[in-house]
PDB file of N, CA and C in Angstrom:
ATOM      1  N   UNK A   1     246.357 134.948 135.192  1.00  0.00           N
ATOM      2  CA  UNK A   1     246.797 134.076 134.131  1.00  0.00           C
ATOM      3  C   UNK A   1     247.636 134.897 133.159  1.00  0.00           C
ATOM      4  N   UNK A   2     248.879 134.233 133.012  1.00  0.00           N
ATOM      5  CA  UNK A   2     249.895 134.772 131.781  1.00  0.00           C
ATOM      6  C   UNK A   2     248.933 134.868 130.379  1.00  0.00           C
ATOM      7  N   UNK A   3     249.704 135.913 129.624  1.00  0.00           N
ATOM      8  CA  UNK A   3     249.182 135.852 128.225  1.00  0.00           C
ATOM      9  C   UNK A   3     249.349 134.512 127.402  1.00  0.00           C
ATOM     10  N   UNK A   4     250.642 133.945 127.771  1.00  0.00           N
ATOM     11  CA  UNK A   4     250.767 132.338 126.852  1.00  0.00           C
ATOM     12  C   UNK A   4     249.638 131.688 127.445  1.00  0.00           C
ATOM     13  N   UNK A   5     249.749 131.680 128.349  1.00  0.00           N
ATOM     14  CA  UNK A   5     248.870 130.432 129.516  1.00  0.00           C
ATOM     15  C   UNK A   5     247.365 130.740 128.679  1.00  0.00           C
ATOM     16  N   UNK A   6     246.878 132.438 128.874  1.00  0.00           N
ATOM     17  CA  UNK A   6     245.630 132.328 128.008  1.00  0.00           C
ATOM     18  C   UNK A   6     245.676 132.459 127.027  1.00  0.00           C
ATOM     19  N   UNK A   7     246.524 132.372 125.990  1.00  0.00           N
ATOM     20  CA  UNK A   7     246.614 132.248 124.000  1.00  0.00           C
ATOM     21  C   UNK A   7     246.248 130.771 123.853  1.00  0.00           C
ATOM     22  N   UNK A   8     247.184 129.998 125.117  1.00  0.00           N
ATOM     23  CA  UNK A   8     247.300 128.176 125.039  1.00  0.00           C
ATOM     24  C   UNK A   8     245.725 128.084 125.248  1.00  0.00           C
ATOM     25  N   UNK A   9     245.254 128.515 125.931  1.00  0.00           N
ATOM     26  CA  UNK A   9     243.534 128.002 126.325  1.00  0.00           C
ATOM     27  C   UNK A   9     242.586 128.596 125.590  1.00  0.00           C
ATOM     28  N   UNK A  10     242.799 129.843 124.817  1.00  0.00           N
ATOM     29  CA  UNK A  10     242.082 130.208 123.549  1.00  0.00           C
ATOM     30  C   UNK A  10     242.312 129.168 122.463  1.00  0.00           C
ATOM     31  N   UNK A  11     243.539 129.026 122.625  1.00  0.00           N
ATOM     32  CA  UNK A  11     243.671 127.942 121.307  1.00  0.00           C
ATOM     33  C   UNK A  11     243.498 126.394 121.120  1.00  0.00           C
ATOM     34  N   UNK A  12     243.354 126.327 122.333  1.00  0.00           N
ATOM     35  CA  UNK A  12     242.801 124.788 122.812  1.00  0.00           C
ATOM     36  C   UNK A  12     241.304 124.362 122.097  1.00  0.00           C
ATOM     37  N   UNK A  13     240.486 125.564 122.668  1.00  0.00           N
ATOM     38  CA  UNK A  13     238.952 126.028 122.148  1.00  0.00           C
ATOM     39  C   UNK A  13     238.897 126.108 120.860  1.00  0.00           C
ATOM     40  N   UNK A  14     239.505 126.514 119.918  1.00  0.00           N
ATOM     41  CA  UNK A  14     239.511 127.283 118.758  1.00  0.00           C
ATOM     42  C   UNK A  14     240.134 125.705 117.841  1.00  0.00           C
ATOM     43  N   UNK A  15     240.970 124.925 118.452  1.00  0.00           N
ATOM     44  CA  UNK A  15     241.765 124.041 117.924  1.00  0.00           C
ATOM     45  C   UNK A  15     240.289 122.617 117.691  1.00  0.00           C
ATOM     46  N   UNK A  16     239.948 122.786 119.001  1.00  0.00           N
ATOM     47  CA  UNK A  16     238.802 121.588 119.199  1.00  0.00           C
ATOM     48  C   UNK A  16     237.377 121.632 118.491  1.00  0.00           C
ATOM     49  N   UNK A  17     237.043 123.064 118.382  1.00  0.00           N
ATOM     50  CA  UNK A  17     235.606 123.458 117.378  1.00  0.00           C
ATOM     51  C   UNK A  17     236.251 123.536 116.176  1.00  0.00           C
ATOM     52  N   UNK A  18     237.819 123.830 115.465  1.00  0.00           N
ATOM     53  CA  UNK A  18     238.024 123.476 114.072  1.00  0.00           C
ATOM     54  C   UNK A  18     237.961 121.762 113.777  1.00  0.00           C
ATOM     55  N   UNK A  19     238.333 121.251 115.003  1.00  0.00           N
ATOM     56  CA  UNK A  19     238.557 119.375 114.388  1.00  0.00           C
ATOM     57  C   UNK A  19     236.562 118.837 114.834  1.00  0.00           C
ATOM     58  N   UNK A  20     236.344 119.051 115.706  1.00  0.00           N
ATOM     59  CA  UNK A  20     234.770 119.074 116.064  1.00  0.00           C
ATOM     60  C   UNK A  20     233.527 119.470 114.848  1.00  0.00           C
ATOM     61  N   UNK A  21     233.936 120.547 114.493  1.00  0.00           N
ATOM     62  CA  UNK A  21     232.339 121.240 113.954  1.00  0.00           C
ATOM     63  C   UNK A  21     233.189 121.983 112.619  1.00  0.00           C
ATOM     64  N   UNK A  22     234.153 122.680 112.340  1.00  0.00           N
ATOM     65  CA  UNK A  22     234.322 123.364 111.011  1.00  0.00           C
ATOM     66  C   UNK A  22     234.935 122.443 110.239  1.00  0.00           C
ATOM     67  N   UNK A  23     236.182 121.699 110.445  1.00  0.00           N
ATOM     68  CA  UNK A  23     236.810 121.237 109.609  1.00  0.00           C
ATOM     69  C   UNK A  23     235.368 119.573 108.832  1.00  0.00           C
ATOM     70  N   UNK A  24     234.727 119.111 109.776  1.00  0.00           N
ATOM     71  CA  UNK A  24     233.974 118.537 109.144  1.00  0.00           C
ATOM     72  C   UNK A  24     232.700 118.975 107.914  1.00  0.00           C
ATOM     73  N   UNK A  25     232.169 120.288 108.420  1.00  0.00           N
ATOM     74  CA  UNK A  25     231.560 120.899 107.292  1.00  0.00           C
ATOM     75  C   UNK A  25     232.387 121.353 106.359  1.00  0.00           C
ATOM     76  N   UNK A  26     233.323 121.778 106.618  1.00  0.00           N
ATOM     77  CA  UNK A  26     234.208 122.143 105.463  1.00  0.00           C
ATOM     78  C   UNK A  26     234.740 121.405 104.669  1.00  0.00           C
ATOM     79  N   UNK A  27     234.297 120.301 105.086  1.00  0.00           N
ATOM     80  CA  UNK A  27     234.964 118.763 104.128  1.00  0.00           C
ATOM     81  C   UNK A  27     233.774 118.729 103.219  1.00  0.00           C
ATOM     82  N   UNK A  28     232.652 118.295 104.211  1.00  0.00           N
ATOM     83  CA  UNK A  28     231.212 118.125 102.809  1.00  0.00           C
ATOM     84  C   UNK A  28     230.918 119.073 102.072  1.00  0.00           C
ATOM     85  N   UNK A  29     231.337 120.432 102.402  1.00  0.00           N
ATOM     86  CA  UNK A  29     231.452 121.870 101.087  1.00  0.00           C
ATOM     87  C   UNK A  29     232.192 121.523 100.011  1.00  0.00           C
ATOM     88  N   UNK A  30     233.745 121.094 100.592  1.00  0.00           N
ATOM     89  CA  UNK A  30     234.563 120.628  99.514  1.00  0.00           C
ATOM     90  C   UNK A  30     234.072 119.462  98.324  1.00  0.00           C
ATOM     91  N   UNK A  31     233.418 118.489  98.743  1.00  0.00           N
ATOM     92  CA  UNK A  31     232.496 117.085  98.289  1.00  0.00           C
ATOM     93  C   UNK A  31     231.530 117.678  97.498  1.00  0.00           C
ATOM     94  N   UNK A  32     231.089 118.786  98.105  1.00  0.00           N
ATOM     95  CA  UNK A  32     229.756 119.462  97.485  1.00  0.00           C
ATOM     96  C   UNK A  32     230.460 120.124  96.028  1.00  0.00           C
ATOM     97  N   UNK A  33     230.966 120.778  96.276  1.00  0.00           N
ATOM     98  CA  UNK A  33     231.951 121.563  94.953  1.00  0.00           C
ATOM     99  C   UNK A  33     232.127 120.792  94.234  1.00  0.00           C
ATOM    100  N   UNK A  34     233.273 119.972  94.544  1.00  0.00           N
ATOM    101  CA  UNK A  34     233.900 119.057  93.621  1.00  0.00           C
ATOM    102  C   UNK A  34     233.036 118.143  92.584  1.00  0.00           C
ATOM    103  N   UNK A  35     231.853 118.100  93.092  1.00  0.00           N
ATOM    104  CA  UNK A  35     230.894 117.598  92.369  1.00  0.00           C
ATOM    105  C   UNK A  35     230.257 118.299  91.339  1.00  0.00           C
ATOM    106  N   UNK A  36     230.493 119.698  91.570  1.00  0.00           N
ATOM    107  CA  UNK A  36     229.900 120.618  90.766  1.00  0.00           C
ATOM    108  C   UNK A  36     228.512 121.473  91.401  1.00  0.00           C
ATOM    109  N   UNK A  37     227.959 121.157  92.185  1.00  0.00           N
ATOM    110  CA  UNK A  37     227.798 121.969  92.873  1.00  0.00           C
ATOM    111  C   UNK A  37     227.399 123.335  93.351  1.00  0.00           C
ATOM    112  N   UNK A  38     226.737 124.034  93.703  1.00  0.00           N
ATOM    113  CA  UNK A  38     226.749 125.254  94.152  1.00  0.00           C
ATOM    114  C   UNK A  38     226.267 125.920  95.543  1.00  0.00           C
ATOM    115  N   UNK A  39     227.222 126.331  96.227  1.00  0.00           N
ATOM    116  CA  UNK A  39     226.641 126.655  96.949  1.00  0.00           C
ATOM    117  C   UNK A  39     225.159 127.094  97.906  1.00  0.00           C
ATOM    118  N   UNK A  40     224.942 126.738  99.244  1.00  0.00           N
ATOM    119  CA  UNK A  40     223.112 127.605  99.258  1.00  0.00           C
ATOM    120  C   UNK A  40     223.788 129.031 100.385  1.00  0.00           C
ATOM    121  N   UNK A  41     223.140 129.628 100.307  1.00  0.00           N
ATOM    122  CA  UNK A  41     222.974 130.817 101.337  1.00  0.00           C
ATOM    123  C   UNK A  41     223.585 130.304 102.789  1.00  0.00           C
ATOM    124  N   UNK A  42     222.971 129.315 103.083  1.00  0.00           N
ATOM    125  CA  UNK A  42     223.252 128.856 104.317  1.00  0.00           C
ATOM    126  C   UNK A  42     225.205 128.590 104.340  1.00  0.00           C
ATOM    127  N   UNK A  43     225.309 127.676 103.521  1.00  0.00           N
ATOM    128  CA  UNK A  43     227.104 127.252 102.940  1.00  0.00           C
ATOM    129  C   UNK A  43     227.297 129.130 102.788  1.00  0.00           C
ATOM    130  N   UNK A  44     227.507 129.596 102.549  1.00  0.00           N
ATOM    131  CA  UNK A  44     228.224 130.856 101.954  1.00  0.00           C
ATOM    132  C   UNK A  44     227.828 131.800 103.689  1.00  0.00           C
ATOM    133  N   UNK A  45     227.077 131.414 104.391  1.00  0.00           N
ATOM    134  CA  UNK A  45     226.830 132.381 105.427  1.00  0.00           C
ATOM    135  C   UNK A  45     227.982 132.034 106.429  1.00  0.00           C
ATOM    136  N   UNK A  46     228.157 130.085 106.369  1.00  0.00           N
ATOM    137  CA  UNK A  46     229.404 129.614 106.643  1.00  0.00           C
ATOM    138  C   UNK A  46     230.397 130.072 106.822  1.00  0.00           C
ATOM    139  N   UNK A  47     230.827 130.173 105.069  1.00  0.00           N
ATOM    140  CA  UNK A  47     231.953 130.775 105.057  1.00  0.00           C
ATOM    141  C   UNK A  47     232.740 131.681 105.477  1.00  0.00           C
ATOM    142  N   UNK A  48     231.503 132.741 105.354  1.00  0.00           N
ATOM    143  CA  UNK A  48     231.624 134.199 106.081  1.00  0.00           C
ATOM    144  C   UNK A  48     232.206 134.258 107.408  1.00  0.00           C
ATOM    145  N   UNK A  49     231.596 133.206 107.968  1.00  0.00           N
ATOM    146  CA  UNK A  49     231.843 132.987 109.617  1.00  0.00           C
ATOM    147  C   UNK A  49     232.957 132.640 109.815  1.00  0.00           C
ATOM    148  N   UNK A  50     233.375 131.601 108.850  1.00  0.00           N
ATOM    149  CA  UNK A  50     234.302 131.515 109.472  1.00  0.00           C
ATOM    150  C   UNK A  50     235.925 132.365 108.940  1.00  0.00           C
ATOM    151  N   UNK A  51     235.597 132.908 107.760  1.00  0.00           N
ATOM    152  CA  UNK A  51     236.474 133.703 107.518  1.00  0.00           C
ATOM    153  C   UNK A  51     236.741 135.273 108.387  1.00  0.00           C
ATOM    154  N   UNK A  52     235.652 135.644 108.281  1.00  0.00           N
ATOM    155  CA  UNK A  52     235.504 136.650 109.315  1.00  0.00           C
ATOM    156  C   UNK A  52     236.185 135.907 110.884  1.00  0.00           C
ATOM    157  N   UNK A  53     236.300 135.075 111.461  1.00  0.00           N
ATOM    158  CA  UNK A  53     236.653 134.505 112.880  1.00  0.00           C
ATOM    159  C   UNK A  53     238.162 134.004 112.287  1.00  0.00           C
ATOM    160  N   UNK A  54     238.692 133.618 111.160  1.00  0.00           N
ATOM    161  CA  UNK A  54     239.982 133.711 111.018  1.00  0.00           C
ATOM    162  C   UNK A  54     241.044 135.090 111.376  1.00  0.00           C
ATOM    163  N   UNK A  55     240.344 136.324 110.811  1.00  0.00           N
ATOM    164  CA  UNK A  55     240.745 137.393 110.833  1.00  0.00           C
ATOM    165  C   UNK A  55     240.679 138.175 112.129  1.00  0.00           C
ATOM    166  N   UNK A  56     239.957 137.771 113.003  1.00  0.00           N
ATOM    167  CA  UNK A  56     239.817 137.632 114.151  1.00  0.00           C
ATOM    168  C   UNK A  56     241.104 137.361 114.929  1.00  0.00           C
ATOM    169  N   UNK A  57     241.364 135.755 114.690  1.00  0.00           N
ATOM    170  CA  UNK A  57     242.241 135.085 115.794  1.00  0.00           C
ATOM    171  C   UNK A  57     243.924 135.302 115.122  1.00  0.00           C
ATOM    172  N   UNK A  58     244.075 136.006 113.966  1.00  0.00           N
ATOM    173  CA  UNK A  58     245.171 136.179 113.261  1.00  0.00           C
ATOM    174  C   UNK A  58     246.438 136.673 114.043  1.00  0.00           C
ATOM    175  N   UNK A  59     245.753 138.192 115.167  1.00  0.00           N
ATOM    176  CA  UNK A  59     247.069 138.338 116.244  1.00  0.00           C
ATOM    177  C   UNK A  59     247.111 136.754 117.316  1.00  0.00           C
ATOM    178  N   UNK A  60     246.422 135.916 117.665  1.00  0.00           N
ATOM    179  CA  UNK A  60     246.798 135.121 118.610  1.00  0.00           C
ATOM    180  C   UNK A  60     247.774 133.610 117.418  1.00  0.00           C
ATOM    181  N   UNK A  61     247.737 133.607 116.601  1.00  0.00           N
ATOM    182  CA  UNK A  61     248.598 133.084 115.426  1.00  0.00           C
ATOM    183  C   UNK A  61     249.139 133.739 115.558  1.00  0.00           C
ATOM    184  N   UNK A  62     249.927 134.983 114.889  1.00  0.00           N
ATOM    185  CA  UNK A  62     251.244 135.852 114.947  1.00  0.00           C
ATOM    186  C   UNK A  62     251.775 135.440 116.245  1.00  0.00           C
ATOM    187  N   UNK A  63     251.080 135.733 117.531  1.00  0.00           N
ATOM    188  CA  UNK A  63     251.875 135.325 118.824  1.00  0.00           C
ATOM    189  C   UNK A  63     252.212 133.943 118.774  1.00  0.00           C
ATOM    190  N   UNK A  64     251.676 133.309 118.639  1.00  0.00           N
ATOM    191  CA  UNK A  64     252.073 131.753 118.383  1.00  0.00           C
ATOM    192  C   UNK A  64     252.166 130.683 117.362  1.00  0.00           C
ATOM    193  N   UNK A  65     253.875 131.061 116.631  1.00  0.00           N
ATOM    194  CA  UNK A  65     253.352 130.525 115.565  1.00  0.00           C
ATOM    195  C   UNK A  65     253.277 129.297 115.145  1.00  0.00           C
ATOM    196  N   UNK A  66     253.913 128.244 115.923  1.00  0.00           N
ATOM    197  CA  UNK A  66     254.351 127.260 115.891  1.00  0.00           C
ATOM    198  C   UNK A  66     252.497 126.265 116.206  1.00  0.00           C
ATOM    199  N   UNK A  67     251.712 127.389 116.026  1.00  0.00           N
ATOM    200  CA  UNK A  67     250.058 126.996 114.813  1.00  0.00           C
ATOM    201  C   UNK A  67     249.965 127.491 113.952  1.00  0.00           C
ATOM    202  N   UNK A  68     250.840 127.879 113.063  1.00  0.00           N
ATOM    203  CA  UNK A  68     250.824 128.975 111.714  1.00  0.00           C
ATOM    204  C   UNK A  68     250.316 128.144 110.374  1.00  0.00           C
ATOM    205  N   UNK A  69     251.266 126.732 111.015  1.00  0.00           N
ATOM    206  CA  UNK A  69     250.756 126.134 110.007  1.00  0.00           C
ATOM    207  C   UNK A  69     249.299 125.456 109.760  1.00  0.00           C
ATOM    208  N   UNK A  70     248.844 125.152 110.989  1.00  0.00           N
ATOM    209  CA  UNK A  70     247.556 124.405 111.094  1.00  0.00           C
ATOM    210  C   UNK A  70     246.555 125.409 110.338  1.00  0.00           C
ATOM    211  N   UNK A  71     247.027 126.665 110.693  1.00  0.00           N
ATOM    212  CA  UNK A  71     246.418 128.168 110.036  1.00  0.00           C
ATOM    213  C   UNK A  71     245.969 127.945 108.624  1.00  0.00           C
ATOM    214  N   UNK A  72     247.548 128.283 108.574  1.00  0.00           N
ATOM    215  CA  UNK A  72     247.030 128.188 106.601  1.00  0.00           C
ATOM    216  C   UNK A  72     246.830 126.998 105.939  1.00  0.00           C
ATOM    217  N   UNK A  73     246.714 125.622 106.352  1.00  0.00           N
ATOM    218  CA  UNK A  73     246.003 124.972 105.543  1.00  0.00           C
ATOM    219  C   UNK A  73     244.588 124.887 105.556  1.00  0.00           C
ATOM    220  N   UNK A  74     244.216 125.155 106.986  1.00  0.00           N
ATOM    221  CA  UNK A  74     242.945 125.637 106.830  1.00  0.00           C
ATOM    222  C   UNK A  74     242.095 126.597 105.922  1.00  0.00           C
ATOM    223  N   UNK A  75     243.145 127.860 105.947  1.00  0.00           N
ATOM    224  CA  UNK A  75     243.228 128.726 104.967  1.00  0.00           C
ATOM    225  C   UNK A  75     242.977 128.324 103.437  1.00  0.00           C
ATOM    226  N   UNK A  76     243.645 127.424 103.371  1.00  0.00           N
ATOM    227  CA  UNK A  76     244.155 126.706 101.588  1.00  0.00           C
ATOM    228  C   UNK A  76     242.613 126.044 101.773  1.00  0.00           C
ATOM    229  N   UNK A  77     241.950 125.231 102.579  1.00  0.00           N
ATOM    230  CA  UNK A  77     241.156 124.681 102.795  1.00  0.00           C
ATOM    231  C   UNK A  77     239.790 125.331 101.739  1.00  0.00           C
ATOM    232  N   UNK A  78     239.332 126.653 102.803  1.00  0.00           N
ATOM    233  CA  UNK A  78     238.368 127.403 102.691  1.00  0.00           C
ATOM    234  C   UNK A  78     238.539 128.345 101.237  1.00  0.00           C
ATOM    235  N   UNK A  79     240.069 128.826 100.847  1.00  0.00           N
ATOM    236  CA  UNK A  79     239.855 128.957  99.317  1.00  0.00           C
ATOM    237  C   UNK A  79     239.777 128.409  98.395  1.00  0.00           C
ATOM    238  N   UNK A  80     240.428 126.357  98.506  1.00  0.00           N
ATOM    239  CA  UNK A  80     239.222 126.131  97.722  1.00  0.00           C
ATOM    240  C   UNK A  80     238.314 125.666  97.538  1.00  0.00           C
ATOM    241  N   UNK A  81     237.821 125.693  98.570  1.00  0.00           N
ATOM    242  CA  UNK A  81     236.057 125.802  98.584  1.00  0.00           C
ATOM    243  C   UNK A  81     235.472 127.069  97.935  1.00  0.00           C
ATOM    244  N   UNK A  82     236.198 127.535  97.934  1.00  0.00           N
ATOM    245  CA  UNK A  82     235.540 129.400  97.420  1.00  0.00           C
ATOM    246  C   UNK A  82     235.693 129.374  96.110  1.00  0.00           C
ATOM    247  N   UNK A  83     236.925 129.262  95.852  1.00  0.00           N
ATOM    248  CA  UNK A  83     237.151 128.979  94.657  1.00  0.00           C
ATOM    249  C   UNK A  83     236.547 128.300  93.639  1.00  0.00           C
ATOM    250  N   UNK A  84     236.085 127.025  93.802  1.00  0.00           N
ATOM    251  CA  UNK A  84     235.638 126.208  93.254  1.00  0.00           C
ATOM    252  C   UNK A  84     234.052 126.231  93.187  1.00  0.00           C
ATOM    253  N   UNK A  85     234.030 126.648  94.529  1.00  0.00           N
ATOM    254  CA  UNK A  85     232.149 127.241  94.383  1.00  0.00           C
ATOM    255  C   UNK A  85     231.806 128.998  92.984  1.00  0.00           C
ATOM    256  N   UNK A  86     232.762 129.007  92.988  1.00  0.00           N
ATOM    257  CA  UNK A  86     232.627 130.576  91.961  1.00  0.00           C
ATOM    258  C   UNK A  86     233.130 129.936  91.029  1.00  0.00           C
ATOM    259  N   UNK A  87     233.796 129.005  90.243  1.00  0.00           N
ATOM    260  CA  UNK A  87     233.712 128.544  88.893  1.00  0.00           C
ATOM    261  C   UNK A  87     232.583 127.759  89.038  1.00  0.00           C
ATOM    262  N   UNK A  88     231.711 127.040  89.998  1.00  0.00           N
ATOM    263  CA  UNK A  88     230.770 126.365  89.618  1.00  0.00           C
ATOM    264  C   UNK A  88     229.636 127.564  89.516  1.00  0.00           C
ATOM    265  N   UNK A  89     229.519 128.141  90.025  1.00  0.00           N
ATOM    266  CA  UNK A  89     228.383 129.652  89.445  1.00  0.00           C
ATOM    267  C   UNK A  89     229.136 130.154  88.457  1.00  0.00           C
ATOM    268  N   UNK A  90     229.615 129.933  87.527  1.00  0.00           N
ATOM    269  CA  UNK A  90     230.075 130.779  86.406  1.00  0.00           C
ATOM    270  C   UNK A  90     229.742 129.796  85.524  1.00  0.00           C
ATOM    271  N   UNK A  91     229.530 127.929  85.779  1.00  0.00           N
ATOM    272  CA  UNK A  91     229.160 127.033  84.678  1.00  0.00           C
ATOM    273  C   UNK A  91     228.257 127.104  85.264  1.00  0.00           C
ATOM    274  N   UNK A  92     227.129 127.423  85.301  1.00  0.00           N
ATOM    275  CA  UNK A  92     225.671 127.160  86.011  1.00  0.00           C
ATOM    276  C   UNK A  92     224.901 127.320  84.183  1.00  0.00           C
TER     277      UNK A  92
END
């Protein structure tokens, strides 16, 4: 198997568990915040995961970028969730 052929089928995987399983928790984090909110251990162990697995798949993005964008809004996504969870621990 070519390297595109397997970046396309890494990213198939990676494309289907973000619309499947992250991008939906990452919605009720956002809901959670916005409300004011604070994070639990469990949400922040989340995060980790999945930031850490961004930084990860970052060379198979560089190779293909024409998902660069799906990238960084995800990106925009998860900071502000971060974001917004650390001004809500600063009004606690």
């Amino acid at each position: 198997m070519s390297k595109p052929d397997k970046d396309l089928g890494v990213i198939m995987v990676l494309l289907e568990r973000f619309e499947k399983y992250r991008l939906p928790a990452a919605l009720k984090l956002k809901e959670k915040v916005d409300k004011g909110e604070v994070l639990t251990k469990r949400d922040m162990t989340f995060l980790e995961t999945v930031t850490a697995d961004a930084k990860k798949i970052q060379p198979l993005i560089d190779r293909n970028p024409k998902y660069e964008e799906v990238a960084k809004r995800a990106t925009k996504l998860f900071k502000e969730i971060t974001e917004k969870a650390l001004e809500n621990e600063k009004n606690r």
